[in-house]
Protein backbone atom coordinates (compact mmCIF):
# COMPACT_ATOMS: atom_id res chain seq x y z
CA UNK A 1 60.41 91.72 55.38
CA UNK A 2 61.69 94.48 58.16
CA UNK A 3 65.04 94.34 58.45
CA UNK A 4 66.40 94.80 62.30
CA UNK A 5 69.30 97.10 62.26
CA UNK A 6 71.73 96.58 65.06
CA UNK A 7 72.43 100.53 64.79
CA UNK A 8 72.09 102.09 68.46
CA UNK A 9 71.10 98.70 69.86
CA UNK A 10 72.21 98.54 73.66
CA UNK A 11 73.88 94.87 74.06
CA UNK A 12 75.37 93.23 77.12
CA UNK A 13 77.81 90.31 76.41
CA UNK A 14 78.91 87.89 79.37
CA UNK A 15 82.30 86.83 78.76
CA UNK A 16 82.66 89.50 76.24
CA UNK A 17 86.59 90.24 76.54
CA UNK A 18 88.08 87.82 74.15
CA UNK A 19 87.94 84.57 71.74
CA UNK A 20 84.11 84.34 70.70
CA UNK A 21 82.55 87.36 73.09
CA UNK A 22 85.56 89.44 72.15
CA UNK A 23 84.63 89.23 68.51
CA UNK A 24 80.89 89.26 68.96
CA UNK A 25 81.75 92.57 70.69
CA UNK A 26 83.63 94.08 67.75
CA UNK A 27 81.38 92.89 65.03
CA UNK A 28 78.61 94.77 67.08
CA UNK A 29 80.31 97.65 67.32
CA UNK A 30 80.82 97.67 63.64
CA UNK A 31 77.16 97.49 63.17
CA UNK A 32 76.56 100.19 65.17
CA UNK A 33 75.53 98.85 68.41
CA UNK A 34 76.74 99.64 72.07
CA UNK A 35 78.11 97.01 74.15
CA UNK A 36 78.92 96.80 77.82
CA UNK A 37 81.42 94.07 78.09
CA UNK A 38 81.43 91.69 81.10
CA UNK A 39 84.98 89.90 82.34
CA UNK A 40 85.13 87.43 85.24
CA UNK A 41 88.42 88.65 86.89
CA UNK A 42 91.67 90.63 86.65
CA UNK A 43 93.32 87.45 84.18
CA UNK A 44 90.91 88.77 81.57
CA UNK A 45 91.42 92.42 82.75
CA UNK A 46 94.22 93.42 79.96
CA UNK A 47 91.85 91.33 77.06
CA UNK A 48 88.76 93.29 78.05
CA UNK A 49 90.72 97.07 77.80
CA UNK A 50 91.69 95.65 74.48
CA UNK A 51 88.11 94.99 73.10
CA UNK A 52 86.85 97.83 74.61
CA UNK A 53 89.43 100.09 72.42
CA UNK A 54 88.95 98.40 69.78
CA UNK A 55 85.25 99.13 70.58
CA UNK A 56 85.72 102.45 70.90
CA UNK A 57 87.35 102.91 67.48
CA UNK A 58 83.56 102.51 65.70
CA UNK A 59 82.39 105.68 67.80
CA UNK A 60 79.71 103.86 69.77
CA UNK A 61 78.76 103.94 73.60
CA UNK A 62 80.67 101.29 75.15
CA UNK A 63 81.59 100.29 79.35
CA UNK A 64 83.29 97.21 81.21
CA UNK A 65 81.98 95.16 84.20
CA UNK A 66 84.13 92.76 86.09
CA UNK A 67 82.24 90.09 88.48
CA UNK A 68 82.54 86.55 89.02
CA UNK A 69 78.46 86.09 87.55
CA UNK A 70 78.40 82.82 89.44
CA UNK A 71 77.49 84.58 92.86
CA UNK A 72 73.87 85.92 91.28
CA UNK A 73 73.42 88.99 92.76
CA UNK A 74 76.39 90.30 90.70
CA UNK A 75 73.99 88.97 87.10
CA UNK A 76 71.34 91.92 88.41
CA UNK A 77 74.49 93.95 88.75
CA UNK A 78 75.26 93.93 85.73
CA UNK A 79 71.86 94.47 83.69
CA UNK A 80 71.36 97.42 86.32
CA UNK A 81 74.96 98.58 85.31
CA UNK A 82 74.40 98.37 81.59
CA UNK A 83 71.39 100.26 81.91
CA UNK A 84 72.78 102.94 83.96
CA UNK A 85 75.87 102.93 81.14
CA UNK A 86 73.67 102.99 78.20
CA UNK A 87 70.17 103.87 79.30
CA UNK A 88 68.41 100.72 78.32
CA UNK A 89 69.38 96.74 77.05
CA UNK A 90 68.33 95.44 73.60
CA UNK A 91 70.12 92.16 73.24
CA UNK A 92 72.09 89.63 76.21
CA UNK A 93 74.51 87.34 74.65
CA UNK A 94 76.03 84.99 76.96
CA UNK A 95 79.05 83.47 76.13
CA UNK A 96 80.45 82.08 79.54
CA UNK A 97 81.29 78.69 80.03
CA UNK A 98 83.69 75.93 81.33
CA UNK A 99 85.07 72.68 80.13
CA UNK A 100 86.31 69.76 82.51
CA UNK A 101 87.59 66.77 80.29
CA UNK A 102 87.30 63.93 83.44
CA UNK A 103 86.72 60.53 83.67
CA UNK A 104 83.50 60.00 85.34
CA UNK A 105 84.28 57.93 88.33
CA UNK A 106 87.09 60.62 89.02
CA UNK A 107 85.33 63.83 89.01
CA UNK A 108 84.91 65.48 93.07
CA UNK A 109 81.68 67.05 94.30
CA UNK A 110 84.04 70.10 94.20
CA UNK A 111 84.37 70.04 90.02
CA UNK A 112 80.73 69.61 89.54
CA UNK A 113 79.60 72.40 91.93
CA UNK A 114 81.67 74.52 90.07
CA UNK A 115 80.78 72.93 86.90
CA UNK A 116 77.27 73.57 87.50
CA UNK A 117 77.93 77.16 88.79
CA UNK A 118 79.33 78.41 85.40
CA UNK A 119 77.51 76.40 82.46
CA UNK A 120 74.36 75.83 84.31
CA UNK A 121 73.37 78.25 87.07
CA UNK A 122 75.03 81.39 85.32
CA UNK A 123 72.77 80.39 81.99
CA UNK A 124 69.36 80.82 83.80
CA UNK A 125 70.33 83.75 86.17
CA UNK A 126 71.30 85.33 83.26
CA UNK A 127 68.23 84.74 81.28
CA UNK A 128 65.88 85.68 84.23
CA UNK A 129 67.90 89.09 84.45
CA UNK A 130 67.25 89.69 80.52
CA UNK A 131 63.87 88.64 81.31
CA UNK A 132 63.56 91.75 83.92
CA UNK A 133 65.85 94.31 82.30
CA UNK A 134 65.63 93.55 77.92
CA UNK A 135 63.23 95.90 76.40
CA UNK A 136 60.14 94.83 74.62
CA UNK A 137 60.84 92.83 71.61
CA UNK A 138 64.82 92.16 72.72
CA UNK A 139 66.72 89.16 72.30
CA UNK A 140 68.82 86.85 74.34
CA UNK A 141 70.98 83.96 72.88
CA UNK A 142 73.46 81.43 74.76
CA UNK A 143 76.35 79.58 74.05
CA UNK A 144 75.70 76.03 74.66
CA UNK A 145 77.99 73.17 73.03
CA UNK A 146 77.64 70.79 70.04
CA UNK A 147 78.35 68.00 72.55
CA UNK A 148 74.85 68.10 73.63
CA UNK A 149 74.13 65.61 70.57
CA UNK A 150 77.56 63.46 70.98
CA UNK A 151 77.79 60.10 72.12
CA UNK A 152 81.02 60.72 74.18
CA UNK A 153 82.20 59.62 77.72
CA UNK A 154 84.69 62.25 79.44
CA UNK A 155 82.69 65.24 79.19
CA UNK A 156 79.84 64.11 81.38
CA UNK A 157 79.99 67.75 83.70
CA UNK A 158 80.52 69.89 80.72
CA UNK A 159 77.77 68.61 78.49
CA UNK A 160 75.53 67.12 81.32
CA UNK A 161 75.45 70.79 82.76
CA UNK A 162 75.17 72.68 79.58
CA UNK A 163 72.03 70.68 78.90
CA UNK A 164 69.65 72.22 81.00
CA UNK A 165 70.22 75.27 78.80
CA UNK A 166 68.19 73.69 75.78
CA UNK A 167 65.48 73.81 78.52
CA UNK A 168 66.07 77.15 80.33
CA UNK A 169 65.78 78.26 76.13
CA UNK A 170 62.59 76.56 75.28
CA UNK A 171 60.63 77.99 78.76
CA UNK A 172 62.11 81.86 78.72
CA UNK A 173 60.74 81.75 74.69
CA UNK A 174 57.62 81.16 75.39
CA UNK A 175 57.31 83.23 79.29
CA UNK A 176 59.20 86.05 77.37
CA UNK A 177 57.55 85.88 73.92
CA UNK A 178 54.44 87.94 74.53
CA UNK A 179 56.30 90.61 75.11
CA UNK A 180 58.18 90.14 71.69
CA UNK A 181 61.41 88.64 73.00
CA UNK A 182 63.28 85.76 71.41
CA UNK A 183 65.42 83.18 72.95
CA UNK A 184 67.65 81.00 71.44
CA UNK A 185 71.10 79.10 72.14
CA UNK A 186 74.12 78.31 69.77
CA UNK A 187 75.92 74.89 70.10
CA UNK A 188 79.31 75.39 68.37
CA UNK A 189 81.69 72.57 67.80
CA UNK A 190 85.21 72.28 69.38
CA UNK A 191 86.40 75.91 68.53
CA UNK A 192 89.81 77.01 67.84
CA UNK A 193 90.92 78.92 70.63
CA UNK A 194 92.59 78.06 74.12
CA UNK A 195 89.36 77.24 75.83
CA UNK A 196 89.62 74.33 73.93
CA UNK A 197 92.83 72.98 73.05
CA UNK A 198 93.73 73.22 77.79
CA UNK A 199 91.67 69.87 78.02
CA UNK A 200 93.07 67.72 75.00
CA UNK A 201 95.92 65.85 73.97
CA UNK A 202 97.54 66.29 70.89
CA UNK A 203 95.99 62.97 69.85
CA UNK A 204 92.25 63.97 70.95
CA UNK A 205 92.79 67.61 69.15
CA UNK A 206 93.74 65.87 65.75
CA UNK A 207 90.54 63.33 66.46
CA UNK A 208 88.16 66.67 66.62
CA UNK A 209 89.90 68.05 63.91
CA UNK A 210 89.27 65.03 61.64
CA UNK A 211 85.54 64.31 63.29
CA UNK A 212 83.32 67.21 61.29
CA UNK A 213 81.93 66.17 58.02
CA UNK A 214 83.60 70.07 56.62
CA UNK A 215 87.00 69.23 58.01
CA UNK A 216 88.88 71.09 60.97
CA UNK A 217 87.74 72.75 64.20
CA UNK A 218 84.91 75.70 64.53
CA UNK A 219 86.05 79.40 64.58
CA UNK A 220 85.24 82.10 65.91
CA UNK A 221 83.97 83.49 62.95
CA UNK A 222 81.80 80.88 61.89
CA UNK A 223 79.72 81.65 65.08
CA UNK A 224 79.63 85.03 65.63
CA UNK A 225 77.42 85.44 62.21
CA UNK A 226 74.71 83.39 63.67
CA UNK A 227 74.77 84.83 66.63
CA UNK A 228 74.45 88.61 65.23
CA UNK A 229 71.39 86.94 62.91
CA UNK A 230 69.39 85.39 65.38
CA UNK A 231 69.71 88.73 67.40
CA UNK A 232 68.79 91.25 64.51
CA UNK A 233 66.77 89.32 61.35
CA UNK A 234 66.66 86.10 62.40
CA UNK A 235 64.20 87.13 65.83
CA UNK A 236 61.73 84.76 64.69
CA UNK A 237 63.39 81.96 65.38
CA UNK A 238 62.51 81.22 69.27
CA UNK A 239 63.28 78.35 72.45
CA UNK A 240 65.40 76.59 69.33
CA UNK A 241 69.40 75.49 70.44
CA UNK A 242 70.85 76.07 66.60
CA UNK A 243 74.01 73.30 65.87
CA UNK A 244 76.97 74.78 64.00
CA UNK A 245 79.30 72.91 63.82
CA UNK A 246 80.38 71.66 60.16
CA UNK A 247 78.62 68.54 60.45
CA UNK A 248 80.52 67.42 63.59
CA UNK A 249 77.61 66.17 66.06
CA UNK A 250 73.70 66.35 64.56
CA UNK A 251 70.33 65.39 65.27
């Protein structure tokens, strides 16, 4: 079996300043990779200088890009950036995303344009750039959400909009694959880290906590793993959305 080093691999990560991106950006770095980090805007500013120190500390090429990746010219931007920073793209990772915990009858035009800006329209832009930029036999992988497979009302923007992914996954697989590049998306359970706990009560967080067959919420680092396998060794698995989750939503 060849083994896929990460060593001198050239990786862009949207939403790569902090929780899950921030650590998929240090854990590359360890393996010898390059990253350019994307953040959306000057709140993230301080977390993104942070990763890319930390980054830095494994000796590797690394840069930062700030946009707001839901106006799509600045998604070419970026590719054109990290090749200009690093001299080519292996690997796109995106992370970005938005939850809106609403009832259905109460959610305004406004919240799903903007719902469908960030989980839905981002996602494809994103994977038509890789598509353009990613060197032969590269890899792209998104963040989707384990809610896809949950019966569950409340969440109809967040995992009504993330679902299109699955297909944007299954179609850029097989367009991409003759030229050797694998697609795939990650559906994490309710993970441990502000994104999360800004929608739920203290009653709903101790539900999700209790609702995975292993007990307690995703972490970071039960993600990030899968992520770096399906983007080095585990390239043969293609247009598949991967649950991880602890047993919290299946199919």
């Amino acid at each position: 079996m060849t083994v896929h080093s990460l060593k001198y691999k050239n990786v862009v990560i949207a939403g790569g300043a902090k929780n899950l991106g921030g650590l998929i950006a240090r854990r590359m770095a360890e393996q010898g990779a390059n990253v350019f980090i994307h953040y959306n805007s000057a709140a993230t500013q301080a977390e993104a200088e942070a990763t890319l120190q930390a980054v830095q500390a494994h000796g590797v090429n690394v840069a930062l890009f700030q946009a707001d990746l839901s106006h799509i010219a600045a998604i070419e931007d970026l590719f054109v950036s990290a090749k200009q920073a690093l001299g080519s793209v292996d690997i796109a990772i995106n992370t970005v995303g938005k939850v809106l915990k609403k009832p259905f009858l109460d959610t305004t035009e406004q919240e799903f344009d903007e719902m469908s800006d960030i989980n839905s329209k981002i996602a494809y832009f994103f994977m038509q750039a890789a598509g353009k930029h990613l060197n032969d036999h590269g890899k792209i992988c998104t963040i989707v959400t384990s809610l896809l497979a949950a019966y569950t009302g409340l969440y109809s923007t967040y995992e009504g909009l993330k679902a299109p992914v699955e297909h944007y996954t299954r179609a850029a697989s097989k367009e991409f694959g003759g030229r050797g590049i694998s697609v795939t998306a990650v559906a994490p359970g309710p993970m441990d880290t502000p994104f999360f706990y800004g929608q739920e009560s203290a009653d709903a967080v101790a539900y999700h906590q209790s609702a995975s067959a292993l007990g307690g919420l995703t972490q970071i680092e039960d993600i990030e793993p899968l992520v770096r396998f399906l983007v080095s060794d585990g390239w043969w698995i293609t247009g598949q959305t991967i649950f991880a989750n602890g047993g919290y939503t299946t199919r």
